[in-house]
PDB file of N, CA and C in Angstrom:
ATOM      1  N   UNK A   1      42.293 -24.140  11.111  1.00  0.00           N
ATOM      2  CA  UNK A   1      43.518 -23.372  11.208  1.00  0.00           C
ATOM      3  C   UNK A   1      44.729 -24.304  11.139  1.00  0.00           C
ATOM      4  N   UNK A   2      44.588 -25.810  12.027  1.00  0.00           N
ATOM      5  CA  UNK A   2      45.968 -26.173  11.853  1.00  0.00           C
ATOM      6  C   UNK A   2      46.271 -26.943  10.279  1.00  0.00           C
ATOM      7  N   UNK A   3      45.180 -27.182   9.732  1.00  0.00           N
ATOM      8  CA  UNK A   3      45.221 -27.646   8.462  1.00  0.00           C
ATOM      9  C   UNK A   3      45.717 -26.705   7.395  1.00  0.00           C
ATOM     10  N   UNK A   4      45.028 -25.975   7.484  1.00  0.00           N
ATOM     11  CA  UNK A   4      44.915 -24.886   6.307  1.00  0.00           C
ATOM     12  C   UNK A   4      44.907 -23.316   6.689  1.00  0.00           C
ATOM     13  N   UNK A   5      46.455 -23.313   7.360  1.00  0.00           N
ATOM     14  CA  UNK A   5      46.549 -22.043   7.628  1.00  0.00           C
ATOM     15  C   UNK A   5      47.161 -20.955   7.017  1.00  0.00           C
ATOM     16  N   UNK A   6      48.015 -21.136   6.136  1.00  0.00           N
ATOM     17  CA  UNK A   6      48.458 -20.123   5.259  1.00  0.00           C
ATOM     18  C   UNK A   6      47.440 -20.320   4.236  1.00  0.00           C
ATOM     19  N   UNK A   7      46.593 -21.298   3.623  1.00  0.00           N
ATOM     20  CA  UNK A   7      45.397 -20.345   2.484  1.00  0.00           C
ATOM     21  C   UNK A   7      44.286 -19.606   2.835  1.00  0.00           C
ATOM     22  N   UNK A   8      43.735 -19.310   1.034  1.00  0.00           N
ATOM     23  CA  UNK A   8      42.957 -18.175   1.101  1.00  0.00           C
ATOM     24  C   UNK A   8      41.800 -18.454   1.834  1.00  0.00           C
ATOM     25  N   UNK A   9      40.926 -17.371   2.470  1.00  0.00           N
ATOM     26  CA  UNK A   9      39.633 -17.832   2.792  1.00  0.00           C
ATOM     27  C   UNK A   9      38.635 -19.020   2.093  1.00  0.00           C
ATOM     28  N   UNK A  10      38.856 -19.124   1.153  1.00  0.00           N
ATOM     29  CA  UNK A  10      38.342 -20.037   0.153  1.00  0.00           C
ATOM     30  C   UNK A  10      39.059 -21.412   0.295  1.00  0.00           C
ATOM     31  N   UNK A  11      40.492 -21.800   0.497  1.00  0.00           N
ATOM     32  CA  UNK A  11      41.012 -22.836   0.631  1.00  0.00           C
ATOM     33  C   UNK A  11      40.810 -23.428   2.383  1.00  0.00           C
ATOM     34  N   UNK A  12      40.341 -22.809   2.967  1.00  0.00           N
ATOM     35  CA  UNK A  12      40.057 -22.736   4.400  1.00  0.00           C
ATOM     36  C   UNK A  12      38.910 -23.398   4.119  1.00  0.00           C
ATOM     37  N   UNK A  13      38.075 -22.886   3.526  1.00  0.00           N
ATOM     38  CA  UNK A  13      36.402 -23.599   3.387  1.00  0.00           C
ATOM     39  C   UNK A  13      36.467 -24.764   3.120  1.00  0.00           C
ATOM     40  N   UNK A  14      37.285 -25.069   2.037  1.00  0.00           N
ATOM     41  CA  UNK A  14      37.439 -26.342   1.109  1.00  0.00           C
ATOM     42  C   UNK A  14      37.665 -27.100   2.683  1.00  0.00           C
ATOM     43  N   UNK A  15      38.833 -26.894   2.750  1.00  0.00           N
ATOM     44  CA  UNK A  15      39.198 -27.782   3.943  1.00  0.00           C
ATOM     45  C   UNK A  15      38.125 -28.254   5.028  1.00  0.00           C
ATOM     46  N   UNK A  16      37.320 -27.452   5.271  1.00  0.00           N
ATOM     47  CA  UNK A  16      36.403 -27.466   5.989  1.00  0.00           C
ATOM     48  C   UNK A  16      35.133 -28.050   5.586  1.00  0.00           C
ATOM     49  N   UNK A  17      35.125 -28.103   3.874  1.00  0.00           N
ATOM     50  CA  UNK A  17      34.283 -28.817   3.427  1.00  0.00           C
ATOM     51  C   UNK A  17      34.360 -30.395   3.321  1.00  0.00           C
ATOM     52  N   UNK A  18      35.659 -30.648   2.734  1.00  0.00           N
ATOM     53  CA  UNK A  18      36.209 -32.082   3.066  1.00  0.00           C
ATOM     54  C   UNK A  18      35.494 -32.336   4.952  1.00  0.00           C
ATOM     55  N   UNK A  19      35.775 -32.246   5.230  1.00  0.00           N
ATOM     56  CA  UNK A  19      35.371 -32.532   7.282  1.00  0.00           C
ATOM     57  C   UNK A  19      33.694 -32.977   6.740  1.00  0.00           C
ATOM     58  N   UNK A  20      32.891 -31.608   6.567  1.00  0.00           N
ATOM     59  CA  UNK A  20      30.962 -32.008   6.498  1.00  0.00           C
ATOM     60  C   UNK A  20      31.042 -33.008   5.441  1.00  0.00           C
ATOM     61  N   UNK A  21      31.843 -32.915   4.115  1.00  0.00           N
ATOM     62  CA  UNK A  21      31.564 -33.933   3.360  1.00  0.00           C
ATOM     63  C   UNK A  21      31.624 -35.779   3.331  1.00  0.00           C
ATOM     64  N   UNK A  22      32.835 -35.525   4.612  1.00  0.00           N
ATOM     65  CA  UNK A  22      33.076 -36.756   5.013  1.00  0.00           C
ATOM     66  C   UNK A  22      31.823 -37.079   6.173  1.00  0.00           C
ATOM     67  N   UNK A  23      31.231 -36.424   7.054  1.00  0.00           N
ATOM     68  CA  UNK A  23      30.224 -36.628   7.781  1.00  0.00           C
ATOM     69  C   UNK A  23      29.009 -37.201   7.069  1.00  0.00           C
ATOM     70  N   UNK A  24      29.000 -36.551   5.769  1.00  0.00           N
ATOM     71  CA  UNK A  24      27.747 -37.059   5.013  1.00  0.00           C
ATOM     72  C   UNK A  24      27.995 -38.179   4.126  1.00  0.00           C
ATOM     73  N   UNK A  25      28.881 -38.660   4.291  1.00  0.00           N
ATOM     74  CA  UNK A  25      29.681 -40.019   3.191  1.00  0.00           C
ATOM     75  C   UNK A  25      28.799 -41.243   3.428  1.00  0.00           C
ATOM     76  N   UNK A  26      29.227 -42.158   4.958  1.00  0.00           N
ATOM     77  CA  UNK A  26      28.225 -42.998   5.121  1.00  0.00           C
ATOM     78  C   UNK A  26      29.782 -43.589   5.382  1.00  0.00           C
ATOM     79  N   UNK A  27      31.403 -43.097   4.744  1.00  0.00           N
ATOM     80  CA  UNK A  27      32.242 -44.029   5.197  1.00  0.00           C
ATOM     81  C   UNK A  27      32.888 -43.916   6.314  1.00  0.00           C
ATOM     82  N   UNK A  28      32.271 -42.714   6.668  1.00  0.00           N
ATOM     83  CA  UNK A  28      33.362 -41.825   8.089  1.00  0.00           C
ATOM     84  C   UNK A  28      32.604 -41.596   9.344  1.00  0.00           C
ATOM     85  N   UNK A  29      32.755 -41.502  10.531  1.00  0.00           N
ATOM     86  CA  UNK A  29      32.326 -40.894  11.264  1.00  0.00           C
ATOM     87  C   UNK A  29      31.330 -39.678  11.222  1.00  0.00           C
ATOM     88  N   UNK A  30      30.348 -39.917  11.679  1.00  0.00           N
ATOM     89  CA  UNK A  30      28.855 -39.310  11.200  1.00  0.00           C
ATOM     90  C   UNK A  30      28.921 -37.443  11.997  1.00  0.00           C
ATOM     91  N   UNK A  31      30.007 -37.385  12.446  1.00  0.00           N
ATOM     92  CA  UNK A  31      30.088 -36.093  13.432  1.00  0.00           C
ATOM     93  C   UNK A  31      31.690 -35.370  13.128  1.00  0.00           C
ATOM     94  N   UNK A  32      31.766 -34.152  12.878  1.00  0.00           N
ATOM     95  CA  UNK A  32      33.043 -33.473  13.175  1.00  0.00           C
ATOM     96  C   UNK A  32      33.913 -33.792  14.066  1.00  0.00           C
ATOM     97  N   UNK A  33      33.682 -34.304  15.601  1.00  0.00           N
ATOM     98  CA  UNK A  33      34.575 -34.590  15.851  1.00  0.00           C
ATOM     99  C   UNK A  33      34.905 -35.881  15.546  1.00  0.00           C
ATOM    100  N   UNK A  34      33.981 -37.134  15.123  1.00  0.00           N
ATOM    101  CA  UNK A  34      34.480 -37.967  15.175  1.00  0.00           C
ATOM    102  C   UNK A  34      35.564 -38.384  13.703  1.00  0.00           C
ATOM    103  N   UNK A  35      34.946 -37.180  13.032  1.00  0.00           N
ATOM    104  CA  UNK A  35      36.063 -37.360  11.480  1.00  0.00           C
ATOM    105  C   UNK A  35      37.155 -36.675  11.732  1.00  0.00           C
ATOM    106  N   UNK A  36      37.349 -35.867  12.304  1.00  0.00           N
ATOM    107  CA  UNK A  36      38.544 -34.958  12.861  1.00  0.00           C
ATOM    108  C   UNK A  36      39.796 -35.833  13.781  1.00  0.00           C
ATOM    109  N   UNK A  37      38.930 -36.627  14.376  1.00  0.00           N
ATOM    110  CA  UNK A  37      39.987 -37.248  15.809  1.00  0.00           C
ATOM    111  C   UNK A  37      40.025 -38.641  15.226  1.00  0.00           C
ATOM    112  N   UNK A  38      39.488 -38.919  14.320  1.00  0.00           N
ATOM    113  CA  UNK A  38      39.924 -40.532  13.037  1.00  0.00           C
ATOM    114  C   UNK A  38      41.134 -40.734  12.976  1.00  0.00           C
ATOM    115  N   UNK A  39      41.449 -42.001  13.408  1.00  0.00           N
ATOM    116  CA  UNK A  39      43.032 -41.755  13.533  1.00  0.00           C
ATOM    117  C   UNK A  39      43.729 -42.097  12.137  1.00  0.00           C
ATOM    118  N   UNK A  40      44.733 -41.295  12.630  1.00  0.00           N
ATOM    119  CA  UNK A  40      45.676 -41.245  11.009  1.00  0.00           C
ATOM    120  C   UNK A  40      44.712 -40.138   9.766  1.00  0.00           C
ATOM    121  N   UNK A  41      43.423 -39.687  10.165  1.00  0.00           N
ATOM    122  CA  UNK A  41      42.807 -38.688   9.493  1.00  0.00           C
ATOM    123  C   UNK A  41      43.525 -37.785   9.506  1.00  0.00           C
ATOM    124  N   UNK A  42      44.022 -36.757  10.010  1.00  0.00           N
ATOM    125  CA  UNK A  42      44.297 -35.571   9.593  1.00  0.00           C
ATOM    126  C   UNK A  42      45.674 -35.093  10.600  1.00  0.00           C
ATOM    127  N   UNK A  43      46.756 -35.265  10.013  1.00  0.00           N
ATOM    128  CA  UNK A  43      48.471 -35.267  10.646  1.00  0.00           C
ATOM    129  C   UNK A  43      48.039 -33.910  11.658  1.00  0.00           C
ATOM    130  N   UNK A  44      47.753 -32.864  11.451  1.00  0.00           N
ATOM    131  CA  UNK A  44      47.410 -31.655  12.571  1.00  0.00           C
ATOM    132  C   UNK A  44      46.459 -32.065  14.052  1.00  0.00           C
ATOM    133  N   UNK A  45      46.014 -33.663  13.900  1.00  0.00           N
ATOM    134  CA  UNK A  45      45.188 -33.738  15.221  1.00  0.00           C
ATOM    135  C   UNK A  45      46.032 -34.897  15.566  1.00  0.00           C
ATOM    136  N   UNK A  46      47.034 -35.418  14.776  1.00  0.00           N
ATOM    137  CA  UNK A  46      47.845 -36.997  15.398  1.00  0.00           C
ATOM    138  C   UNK A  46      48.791 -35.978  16.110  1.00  0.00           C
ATOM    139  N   UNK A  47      49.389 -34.965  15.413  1.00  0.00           N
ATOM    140  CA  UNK A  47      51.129 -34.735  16.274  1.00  0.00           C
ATOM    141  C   UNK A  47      50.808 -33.374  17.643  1.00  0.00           C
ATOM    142  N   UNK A  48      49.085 -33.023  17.523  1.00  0.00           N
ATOM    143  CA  UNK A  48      49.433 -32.203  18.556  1.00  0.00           C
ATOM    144  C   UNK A  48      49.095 -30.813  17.792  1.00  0.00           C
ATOM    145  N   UNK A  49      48.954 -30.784  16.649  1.00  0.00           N
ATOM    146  CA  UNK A  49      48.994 -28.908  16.603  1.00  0.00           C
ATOM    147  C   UNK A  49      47.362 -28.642  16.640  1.00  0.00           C
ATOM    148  N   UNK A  50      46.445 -29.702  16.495  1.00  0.00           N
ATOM    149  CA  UNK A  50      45.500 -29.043  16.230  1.00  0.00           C
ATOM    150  C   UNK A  50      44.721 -28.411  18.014  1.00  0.00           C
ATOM    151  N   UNK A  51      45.592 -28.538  18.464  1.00  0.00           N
ATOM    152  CA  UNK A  51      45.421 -28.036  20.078  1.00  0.00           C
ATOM    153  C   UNK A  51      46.305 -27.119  20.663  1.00  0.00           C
ATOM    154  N   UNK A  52      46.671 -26.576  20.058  1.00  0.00           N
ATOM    155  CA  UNK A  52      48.016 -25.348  19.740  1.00  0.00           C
ATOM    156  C   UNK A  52      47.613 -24.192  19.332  1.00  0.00           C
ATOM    157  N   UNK A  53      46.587 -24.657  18.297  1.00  0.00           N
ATOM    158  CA  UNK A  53      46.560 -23.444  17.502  1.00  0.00           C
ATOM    159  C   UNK A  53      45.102 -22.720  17.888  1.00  0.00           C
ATOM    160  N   UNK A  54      44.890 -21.785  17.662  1.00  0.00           N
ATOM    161  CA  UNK A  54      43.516 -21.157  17.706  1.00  0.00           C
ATOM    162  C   UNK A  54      43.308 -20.408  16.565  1.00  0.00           C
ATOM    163  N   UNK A  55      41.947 -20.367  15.609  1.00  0.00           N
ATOM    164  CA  UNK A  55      41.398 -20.414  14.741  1.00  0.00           C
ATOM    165  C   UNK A  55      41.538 -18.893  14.359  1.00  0.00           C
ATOM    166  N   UNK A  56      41.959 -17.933  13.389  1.00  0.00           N
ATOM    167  CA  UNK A  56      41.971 -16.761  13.483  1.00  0.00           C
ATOM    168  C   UNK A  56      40.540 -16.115  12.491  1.00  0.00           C
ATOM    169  N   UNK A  57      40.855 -15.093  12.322  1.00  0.00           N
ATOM    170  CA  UNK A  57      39.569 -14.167  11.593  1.00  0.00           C
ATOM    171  C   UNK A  57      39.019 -14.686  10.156  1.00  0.00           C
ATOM    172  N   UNK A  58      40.042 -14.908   9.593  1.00  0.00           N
ATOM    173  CA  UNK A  58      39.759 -15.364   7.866  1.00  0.00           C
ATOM    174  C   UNK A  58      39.081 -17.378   8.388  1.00  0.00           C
ATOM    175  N   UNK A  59      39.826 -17.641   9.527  1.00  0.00           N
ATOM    176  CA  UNK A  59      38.974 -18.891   9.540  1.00  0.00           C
ATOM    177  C   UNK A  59      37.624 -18.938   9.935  1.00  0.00           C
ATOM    178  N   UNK A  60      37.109 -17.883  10.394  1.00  0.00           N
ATOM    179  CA  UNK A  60      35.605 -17.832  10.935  1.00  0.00           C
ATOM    180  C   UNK A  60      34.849 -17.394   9.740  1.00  0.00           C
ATOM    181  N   UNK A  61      35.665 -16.730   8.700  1.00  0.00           N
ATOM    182  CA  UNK A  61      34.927 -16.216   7.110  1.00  0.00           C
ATOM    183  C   UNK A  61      34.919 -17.272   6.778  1.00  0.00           C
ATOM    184  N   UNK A  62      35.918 -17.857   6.738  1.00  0.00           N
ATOM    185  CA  UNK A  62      36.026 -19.565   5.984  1.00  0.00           C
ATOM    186  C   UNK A  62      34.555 -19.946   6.299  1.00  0.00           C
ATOM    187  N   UNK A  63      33.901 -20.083   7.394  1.00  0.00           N
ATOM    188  CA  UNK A  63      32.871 -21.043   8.277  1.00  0.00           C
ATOM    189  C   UNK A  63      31.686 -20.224   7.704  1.00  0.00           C
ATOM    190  N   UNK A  64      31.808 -19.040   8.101  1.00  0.00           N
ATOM    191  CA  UNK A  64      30.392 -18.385   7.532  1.00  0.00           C
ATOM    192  C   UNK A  64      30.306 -18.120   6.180  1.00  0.00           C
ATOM    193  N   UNK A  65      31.511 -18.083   5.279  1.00  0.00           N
ATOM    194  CA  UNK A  65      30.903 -18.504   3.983  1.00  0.00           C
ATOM    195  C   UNK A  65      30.201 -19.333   3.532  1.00  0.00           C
ATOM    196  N   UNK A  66      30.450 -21.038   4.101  1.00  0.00           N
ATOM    197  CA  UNK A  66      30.031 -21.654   3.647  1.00  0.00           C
ATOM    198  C   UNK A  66      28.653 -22.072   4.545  1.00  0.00           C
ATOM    199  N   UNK A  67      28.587 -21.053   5.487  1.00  0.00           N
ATOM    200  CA  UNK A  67      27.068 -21.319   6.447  1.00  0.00           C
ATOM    201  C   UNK A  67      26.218 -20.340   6.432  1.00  0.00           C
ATOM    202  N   UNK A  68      26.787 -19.173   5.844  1.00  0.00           N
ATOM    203  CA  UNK A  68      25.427 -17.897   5.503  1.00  0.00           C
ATOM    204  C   UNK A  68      25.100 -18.059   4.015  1.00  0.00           C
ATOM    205  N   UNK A  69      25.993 -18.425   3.043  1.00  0.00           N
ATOM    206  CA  UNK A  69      26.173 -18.428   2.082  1.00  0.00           C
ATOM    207  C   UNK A  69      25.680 -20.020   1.139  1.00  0.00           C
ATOM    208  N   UNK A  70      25.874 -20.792   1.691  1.00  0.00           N
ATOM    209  CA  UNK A  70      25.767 -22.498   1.390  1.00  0.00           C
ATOM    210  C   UNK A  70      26.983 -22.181   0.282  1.00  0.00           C
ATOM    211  N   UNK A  71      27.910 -21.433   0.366  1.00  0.00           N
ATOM    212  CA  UNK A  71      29.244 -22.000  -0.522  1.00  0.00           C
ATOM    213  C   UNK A  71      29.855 -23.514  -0.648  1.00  0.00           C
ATOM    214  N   UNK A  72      30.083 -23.831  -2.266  1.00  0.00           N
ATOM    215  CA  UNK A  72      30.566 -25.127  -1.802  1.00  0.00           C
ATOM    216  C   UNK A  72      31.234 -25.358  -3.048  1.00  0.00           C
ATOM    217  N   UNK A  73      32.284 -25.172  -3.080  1.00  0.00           N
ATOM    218  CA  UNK A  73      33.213 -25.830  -4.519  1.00  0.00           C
ATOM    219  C   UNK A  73      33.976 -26.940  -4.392  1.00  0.00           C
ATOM    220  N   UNK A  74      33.569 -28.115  -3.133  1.00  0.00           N
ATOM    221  CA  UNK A  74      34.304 -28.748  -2.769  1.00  0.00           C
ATOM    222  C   UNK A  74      34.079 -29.896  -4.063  1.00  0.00           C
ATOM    223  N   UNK A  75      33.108 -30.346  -4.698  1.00  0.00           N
ATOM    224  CA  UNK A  75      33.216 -30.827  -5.507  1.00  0.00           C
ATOM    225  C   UNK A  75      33.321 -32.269  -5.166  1.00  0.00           C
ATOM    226  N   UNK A  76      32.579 -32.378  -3.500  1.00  0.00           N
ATOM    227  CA  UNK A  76      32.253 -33.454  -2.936  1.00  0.00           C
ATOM    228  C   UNK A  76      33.630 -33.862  -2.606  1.00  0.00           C
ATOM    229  N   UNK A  77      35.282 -33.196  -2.638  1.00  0.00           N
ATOM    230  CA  UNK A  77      36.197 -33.710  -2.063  1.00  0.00           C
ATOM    231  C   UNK A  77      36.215 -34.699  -1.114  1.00  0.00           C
ATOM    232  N   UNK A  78      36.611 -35.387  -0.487  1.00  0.00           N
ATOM    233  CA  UNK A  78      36.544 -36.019   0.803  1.00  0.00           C
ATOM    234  C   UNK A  78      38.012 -36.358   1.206  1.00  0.00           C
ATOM    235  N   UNK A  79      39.304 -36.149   0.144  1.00  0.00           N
ATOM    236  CA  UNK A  79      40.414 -35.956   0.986  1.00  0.00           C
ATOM    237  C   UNK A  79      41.204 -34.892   0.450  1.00  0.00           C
ATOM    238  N   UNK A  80      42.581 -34.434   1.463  1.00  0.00           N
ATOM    239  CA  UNK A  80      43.339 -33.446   0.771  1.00  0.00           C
ATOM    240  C   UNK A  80      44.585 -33.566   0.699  1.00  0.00           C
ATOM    241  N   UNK A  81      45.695 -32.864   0.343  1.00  0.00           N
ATOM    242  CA  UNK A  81      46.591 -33.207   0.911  1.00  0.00           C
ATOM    243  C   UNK A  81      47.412 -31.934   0.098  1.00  0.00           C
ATOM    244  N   UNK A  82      48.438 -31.812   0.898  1.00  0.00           N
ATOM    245  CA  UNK A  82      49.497 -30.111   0.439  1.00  0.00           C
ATOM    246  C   UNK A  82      50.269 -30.952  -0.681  1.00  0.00           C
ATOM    247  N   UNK A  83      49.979 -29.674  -1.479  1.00  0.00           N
ATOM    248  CA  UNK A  83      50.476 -30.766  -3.180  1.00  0.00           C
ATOM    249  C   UNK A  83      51.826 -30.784  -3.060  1.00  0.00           C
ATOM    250  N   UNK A  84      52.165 -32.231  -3.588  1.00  0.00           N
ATOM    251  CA  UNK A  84      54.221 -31.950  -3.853  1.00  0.00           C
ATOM    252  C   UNK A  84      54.807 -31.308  -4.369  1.00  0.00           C
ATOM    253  N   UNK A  85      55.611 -30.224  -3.744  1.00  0.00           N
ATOM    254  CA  UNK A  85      56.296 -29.428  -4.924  1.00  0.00           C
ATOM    255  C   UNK A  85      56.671 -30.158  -5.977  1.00  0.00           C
ATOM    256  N   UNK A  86      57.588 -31.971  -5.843  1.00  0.00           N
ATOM    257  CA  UNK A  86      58.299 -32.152  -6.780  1.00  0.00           C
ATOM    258  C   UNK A  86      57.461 -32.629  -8.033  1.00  0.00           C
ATOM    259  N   UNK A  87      56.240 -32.681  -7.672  1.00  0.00           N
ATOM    260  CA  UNK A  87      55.474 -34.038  -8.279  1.00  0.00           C
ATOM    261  C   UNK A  87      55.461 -35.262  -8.385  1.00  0.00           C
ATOM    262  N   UNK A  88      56.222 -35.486  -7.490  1.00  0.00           N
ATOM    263  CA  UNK A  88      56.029 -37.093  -6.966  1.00  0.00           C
ATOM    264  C   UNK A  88      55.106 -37.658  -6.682  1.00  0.00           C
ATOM    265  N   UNK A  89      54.358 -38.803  -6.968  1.00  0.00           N
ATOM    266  CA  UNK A  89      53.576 -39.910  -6.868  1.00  0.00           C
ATOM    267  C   UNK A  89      53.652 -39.999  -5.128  1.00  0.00           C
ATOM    268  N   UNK A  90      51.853 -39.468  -4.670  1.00  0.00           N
ATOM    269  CA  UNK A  90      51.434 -39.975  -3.332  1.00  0.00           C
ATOM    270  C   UNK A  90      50.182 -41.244  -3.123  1.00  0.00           C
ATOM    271  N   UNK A  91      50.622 -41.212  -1.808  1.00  0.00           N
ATOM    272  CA  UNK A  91      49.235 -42.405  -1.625  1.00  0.00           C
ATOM    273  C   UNK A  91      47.838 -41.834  -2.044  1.00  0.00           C
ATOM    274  N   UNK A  92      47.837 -40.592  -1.836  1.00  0.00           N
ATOM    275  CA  UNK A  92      46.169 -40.239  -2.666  1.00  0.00           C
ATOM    276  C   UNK A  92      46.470 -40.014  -3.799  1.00  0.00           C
ATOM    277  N   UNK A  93      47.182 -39.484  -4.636  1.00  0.00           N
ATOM    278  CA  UNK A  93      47.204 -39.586  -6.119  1.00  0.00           C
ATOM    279  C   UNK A  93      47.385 -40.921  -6.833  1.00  0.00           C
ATOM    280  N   UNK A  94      48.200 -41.926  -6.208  1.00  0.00           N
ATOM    281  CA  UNK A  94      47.765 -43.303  -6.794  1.00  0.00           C
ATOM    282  C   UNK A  94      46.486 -43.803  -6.640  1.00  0.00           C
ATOM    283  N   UNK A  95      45.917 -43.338  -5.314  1.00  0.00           N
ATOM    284  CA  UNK A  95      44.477 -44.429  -4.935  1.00  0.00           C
ATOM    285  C   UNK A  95      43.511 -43.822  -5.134  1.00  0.00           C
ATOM    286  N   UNK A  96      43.443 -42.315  -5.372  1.00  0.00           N
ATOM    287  CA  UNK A  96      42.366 -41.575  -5.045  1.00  0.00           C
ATOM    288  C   UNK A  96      42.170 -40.730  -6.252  1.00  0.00           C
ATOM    289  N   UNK A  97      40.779 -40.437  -6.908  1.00  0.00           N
ATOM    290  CA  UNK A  97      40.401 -39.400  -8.113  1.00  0.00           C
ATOM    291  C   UNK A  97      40.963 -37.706  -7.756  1.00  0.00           C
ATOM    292  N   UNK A  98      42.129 -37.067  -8.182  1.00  0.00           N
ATOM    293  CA  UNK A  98      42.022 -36.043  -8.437  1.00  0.00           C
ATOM    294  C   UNK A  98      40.703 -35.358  -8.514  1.00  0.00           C
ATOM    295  N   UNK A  99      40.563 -34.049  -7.915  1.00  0.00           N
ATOM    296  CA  UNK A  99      39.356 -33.160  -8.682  1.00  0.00           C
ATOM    297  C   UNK A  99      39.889 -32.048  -8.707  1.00  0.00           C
ATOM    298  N   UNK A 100      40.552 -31.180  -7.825  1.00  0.00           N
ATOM    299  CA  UNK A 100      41.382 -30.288  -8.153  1.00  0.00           C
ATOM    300  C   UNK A 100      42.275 -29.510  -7.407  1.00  0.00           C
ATOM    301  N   UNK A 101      43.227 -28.636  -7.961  1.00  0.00           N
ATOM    302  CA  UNK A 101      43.816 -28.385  -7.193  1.00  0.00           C
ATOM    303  C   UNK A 101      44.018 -26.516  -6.286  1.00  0.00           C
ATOM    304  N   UNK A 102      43.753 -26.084  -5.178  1.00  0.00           N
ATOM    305  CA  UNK A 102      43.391 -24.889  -4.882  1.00  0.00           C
ATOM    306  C   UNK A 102      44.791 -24.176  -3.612  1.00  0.00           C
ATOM    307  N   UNK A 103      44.993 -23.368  -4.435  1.00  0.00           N
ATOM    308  CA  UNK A 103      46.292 -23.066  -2.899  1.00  0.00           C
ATOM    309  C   UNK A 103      47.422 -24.115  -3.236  1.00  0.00           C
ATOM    310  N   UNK A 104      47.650 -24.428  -2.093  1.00  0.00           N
ATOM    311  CA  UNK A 104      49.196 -25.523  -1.945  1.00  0.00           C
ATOM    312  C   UNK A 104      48.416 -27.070  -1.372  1.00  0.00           C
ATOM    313  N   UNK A 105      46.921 -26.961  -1.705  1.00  0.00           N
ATOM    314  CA  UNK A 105      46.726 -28.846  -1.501  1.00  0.00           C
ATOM    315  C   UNK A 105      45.457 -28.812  -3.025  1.00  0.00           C
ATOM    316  N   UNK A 106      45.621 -29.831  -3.001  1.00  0.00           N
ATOM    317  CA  UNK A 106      45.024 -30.930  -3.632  1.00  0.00           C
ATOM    318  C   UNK A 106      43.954 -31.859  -3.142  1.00  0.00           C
ATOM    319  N   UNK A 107      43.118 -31.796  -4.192  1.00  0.00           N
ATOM    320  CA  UNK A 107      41.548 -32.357  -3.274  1.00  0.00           C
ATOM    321  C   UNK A 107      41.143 -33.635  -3.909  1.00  0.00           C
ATOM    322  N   UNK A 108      40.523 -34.858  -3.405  1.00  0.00           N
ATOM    323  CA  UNK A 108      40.668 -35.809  -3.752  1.00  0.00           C
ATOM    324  C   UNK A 108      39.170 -36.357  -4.144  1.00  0.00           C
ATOM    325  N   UNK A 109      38.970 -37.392  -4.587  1.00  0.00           N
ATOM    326  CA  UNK A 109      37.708 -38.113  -4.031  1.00  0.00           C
ATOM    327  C   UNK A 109      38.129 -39.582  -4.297  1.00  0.00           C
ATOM    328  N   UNK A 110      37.036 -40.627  -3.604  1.00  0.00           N
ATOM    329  CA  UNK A 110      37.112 -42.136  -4.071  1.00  0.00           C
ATOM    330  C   UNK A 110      37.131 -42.323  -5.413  1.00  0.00           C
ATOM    331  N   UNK A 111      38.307 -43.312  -6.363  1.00  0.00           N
ATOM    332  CA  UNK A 111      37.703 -43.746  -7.464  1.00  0.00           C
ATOM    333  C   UNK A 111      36.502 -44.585  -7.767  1.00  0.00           C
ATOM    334  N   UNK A 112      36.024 -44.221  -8.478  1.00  0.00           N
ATOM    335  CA  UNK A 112      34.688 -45.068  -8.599  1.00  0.00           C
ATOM    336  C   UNK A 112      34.993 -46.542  -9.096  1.00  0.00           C
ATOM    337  N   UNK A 113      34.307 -47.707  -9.042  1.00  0.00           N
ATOM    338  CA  UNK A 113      34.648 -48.809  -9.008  1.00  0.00           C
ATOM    339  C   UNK A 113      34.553 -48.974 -10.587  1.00  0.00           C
ATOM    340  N   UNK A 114      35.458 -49.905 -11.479  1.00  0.00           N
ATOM    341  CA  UNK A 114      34.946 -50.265 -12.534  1.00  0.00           C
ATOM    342  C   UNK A 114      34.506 -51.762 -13.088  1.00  0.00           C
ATOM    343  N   UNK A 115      33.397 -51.185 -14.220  1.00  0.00           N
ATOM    344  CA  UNK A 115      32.713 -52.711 -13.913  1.00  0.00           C
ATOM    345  C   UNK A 115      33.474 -53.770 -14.836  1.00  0.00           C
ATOM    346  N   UNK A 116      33.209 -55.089 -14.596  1.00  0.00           N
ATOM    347  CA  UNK A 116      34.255 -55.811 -14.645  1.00  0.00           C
ATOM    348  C   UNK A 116      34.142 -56.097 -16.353  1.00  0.00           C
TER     349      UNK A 116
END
């Protein structure tokens, strides 16, 4: 909810998929909370809102879509971020592979290394 609260049920998942996808990485914290409370991970658990807010109805569809269902268009995301209106150049669009974009963020992954 404090991430991804004005999108669709579907951009809720994503978000939520980035979190399990990072659990299963091998680079993050092996548990939800411990990828959640990563510091500098996710601005809604550094300033305080993600303890503010409580999770509403479309966020529990969010969860059981992707847990009754095995929904997953995350496309192995592992970061996000609310796209710039202006299109300005961010720290994940310089460092990080685009994969796509859903709602008002943008989903990321590691670039892959190239060989020399």
């Amino acid at each position: 909810m404090a991430e991804a609260e004005g999108e669709d049920t579907e951009g809720k998942a994503l978000v939520i998929l980035v979190i399990y996808n990072r659990t299963r990485s091998g680079k993050f914290p092996d548990t939800v909370k411990g990828v959640i409370s990563q510091r500098n991970a996710f601005t809604s658990y550094s300033n305080g809102r993600y303890d503010r807010v409580e999770p509403d109805a479309d966020c529990w569809a969010a969860l059981d879509l992707i847990q009754e269902t095995g929904w997953d268009e995350s496309q192995g995301a592992l970061y996000f971020e609310r796209t710039p209106e202006d299109g300005k150049s961010t720290w994940h669009s310089r460092n990080l592979e685009r994969l796509f974009i859903h709602g008002n963020h943008t989903f990321y992954t590691e670039k892959e290394a190239k060989d020399p």
